[in-house]
C-alpha atoms as a PDB file:
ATOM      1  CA  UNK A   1     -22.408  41.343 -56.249  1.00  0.00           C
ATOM      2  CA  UNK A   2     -24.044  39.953 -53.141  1.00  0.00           C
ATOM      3  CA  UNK A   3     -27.555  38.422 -52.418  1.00  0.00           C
ATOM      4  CA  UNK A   4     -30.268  40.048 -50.560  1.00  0.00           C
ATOM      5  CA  UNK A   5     -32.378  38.732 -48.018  1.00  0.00           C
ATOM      6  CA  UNK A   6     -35.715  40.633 -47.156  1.00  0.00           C
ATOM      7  CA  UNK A   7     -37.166  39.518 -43.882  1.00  0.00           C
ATOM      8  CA  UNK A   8     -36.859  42.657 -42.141  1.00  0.00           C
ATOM      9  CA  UNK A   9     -38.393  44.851 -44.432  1.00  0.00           C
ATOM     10  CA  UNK A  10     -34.952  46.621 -46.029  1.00  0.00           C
ATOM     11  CA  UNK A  11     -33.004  44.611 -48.783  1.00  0.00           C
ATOM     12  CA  UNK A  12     -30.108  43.094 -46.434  1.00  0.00           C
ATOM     13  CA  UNK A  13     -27.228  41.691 -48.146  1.00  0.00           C
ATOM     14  CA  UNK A  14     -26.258  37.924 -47.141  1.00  0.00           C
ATOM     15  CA  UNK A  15     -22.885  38.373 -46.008  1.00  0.00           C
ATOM     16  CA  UNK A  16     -20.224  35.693 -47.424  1.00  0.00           C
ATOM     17  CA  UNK A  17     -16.174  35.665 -47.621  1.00  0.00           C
ATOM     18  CA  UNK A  18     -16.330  38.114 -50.604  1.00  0.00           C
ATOM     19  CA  UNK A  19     -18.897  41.237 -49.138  1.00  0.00           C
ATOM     20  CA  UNK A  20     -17.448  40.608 -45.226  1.00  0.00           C
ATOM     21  CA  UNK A  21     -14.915  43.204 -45.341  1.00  0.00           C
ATOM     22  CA  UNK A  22     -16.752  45.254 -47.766  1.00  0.00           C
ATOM     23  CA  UNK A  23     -19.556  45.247 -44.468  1.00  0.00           C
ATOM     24  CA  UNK A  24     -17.292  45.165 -41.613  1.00  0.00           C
ATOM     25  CA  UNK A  25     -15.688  48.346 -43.341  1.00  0.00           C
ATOM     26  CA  UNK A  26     -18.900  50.318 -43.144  1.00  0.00           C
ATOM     27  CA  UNK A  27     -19.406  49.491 -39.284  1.00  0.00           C
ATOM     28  CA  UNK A  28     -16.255  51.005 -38.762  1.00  0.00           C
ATOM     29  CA  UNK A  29     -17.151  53.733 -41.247  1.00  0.00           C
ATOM     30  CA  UNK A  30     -14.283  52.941 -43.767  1.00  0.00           C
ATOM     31  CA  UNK A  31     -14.641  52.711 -47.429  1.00  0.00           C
ATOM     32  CA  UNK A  32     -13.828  49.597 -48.584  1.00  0.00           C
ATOM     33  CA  UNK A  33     -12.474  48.794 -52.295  1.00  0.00           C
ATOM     34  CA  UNK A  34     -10.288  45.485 -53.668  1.00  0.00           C
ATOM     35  CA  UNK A  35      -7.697  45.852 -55.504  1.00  0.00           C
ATOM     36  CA  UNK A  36      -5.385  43.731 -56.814  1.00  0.00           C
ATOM     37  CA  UNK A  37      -1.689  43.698 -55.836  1.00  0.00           C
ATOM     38  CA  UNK A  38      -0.326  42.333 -58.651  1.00  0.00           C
ATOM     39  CA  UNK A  39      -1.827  44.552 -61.674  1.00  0.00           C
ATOM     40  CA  UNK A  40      -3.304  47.853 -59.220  1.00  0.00           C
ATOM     41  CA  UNK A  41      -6.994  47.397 -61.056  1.00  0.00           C
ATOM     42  CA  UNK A  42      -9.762  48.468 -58.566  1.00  0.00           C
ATOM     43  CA  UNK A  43     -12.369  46.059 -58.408  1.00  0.00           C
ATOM     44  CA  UNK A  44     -15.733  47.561 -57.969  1.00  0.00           C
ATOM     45  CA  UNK A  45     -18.349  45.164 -57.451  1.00  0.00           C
ATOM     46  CA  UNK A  46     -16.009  42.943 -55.646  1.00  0.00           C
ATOM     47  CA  UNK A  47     -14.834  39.534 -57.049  1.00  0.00           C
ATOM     48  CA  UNK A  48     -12.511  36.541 -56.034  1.00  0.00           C
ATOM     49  CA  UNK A  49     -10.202  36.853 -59.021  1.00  0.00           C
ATOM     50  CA  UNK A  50      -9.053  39.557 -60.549  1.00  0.00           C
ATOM     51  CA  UNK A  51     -10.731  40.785 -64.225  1.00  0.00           C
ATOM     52  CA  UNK A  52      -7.812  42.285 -65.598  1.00  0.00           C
ATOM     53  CA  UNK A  53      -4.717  39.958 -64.715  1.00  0.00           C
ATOM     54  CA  UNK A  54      -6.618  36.612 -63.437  1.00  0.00           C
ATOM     55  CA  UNK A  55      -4.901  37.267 -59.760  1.00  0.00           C
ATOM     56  CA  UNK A  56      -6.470  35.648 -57.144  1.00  0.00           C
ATOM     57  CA  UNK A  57      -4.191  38.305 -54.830  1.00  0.00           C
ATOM     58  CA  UNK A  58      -7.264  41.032 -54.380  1.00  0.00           C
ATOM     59  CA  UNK A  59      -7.244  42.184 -50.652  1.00  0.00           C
ATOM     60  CA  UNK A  60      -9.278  44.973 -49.310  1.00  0.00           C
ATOM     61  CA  UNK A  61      -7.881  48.616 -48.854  1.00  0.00           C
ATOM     62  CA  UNK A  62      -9.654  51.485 -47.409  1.00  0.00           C
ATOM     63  CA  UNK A  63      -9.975  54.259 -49.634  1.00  0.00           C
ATOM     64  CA  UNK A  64     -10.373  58.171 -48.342  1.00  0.00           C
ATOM     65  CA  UNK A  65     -13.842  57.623 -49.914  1.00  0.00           C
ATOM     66  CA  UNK A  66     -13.956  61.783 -51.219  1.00  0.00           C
ATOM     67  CA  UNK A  67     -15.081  61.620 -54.986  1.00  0.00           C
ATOM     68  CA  UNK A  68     -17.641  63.296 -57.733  1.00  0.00           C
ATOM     69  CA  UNK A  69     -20.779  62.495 -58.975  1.00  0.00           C
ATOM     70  CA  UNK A  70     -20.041  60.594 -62.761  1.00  0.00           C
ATOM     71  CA  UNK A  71     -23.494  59.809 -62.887  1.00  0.00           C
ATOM     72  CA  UNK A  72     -26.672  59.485 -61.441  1.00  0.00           C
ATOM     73  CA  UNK A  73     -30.646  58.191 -62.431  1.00  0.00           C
ATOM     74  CA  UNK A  74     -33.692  59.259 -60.032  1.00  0.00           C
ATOM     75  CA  UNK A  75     -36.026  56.430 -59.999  1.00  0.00           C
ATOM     76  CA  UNK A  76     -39.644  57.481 -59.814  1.00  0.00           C
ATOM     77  CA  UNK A  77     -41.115  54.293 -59.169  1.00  0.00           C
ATOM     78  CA  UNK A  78     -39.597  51.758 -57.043  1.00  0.00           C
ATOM     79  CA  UNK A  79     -37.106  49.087 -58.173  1.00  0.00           C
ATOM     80  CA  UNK A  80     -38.166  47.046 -55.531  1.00  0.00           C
ATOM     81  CA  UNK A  81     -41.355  47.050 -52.964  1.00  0.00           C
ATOM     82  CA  UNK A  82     -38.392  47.565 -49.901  1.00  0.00           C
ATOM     83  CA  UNK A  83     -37.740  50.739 -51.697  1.00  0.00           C
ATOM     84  CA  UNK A  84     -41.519  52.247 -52.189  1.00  0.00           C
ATOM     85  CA  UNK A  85     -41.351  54.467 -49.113  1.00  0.00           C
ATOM     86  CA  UNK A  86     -38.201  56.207 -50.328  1.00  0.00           C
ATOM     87  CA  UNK A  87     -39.631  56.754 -54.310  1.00  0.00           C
ATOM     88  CA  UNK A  88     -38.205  59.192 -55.651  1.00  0.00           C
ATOM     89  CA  UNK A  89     -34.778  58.149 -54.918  1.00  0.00           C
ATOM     90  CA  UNK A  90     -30.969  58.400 -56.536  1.00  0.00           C
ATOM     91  CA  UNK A  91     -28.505  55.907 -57.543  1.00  0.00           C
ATOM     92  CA  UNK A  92     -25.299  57.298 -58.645  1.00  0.00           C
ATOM     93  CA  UNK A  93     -22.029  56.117 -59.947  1.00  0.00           C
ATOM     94  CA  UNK A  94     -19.475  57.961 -57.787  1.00  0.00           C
ATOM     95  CA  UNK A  95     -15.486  57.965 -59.118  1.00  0.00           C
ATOM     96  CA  UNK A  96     -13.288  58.054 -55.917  1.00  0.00           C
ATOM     97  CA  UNK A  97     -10.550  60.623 -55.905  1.00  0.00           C
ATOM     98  CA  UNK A  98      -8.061  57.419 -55.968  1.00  0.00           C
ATOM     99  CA  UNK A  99     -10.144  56.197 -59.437  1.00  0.00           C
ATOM    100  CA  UNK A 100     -12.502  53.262 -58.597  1.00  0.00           C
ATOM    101  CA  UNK A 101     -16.411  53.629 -59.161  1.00  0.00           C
ATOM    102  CA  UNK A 102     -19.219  52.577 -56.781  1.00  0.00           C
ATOM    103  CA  UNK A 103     -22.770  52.799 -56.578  1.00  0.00           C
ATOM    104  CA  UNK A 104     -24.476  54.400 -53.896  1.00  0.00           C
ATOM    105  CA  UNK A 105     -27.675  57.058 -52.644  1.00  0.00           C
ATOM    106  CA  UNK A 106     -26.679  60.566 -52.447  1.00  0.00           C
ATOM    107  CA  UNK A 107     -28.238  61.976 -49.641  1.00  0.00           C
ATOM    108  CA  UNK A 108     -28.549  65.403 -47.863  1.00  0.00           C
ATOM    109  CA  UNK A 109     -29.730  66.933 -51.385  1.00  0.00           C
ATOM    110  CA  UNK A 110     -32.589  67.262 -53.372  1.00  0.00           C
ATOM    111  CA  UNK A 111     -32.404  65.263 -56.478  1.00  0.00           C
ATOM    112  CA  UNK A 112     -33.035  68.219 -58.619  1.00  0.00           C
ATOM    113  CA  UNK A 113     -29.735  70.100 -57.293  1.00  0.00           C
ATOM    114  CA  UNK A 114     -27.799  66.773 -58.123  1.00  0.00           C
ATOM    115  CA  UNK A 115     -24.911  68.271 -60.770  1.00  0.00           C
ATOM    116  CA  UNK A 116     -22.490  65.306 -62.614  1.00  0.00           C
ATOM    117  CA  UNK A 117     -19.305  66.922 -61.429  1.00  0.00           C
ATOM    118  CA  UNK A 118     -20.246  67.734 -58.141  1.00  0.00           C
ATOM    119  CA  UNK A 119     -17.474  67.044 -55.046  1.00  0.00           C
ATOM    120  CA  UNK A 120     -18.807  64.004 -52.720  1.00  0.00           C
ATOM    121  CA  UNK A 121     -17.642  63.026 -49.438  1.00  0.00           C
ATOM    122  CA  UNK A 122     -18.740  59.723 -47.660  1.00  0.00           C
ATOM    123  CA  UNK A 123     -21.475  59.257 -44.645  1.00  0.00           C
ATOM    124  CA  UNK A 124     -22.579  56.073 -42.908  1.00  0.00           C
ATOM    125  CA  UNK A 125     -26.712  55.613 -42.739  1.00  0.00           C
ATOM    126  CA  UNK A 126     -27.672  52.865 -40.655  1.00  0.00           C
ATOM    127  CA  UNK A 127     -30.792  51.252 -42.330  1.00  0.00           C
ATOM    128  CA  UNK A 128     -31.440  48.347 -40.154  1.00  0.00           C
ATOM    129  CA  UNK A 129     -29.783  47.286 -36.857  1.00  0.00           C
ATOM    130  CA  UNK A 130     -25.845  47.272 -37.365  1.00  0.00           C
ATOM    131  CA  UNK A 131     -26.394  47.374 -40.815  1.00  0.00           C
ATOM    132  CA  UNK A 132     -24.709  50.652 -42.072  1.00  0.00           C
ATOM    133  CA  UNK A 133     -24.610  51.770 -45.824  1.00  0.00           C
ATOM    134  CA  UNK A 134     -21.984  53.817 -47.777  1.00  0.00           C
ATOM    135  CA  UNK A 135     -23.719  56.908 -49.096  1.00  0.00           C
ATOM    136  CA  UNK A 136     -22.616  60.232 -49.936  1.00  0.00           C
ATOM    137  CA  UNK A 137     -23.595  63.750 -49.676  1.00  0.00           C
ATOM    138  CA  UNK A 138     -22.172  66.975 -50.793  1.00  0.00           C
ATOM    139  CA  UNK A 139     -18.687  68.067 -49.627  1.00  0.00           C
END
């Protein structure tokens, strides 16, 4: 997880030595995920140690980023007052073709044609100045 800072009227994450690459991934439009080297669990929100072995050996790998929709919610009233001009919105749990889970908008679809199932490639919105976010639309 990550903090958020609202100053400039979007929820911008604080960056730290545990988001960084996560970040500097998405400027370069790479999905980032951790996983550990010495067990191969993804971790997805990030963390220092590992949650399945105790490793502290979790570097960042880039991940092709293609996946299906697991699950989704449409929020019809905003989670947060950053988020009122966008209501209603998605948040959906994609599974990466290489297995890990994230959380993300799916965009370029209305949220009544959203299927769980349905194939999901990645695209780069920028949402503030050189502040890009992962989200997906259809493939």
């Amino acid at each position: 997880m990550f903090d958020i800072e609202t100053s400039q009227g979007w929820p911008m994450p604080v960056l730290d030595d545990l988001n960084r690459p996560l970040f500097e991934g998405m400027k370069e439009g790479k999905v980032m995920v951790q996983k550990c080297a010495d067990c191969n669990t993804w971790l997805a929100p990030s963390a220092f140690i590992c949650e399945a072995c105790g490793s502290e050996n979790v570097p960042w790998v880039e991940v092709s980023g293609k996946g299906e929709l697991y699950t989704y919610v449409v929020y019809h009233r905003a989670y947060a007052p950053e988020f009122e001009s966008m209501v209603p919105y998605n948040v959906a749990l994609i599974e990466l073709e290489e297995g890990p889970r994230l959380l993300a908008n799916i965009v370029g679809i209305a949220n009544e044609d959203l299927q769980i199932g349905m194939a999901l490639k990645p695209v780069f919105q920028e949402v503030a100045e050189g502040l890009p976010l992962l989200r997906f639309e259809p493939a």
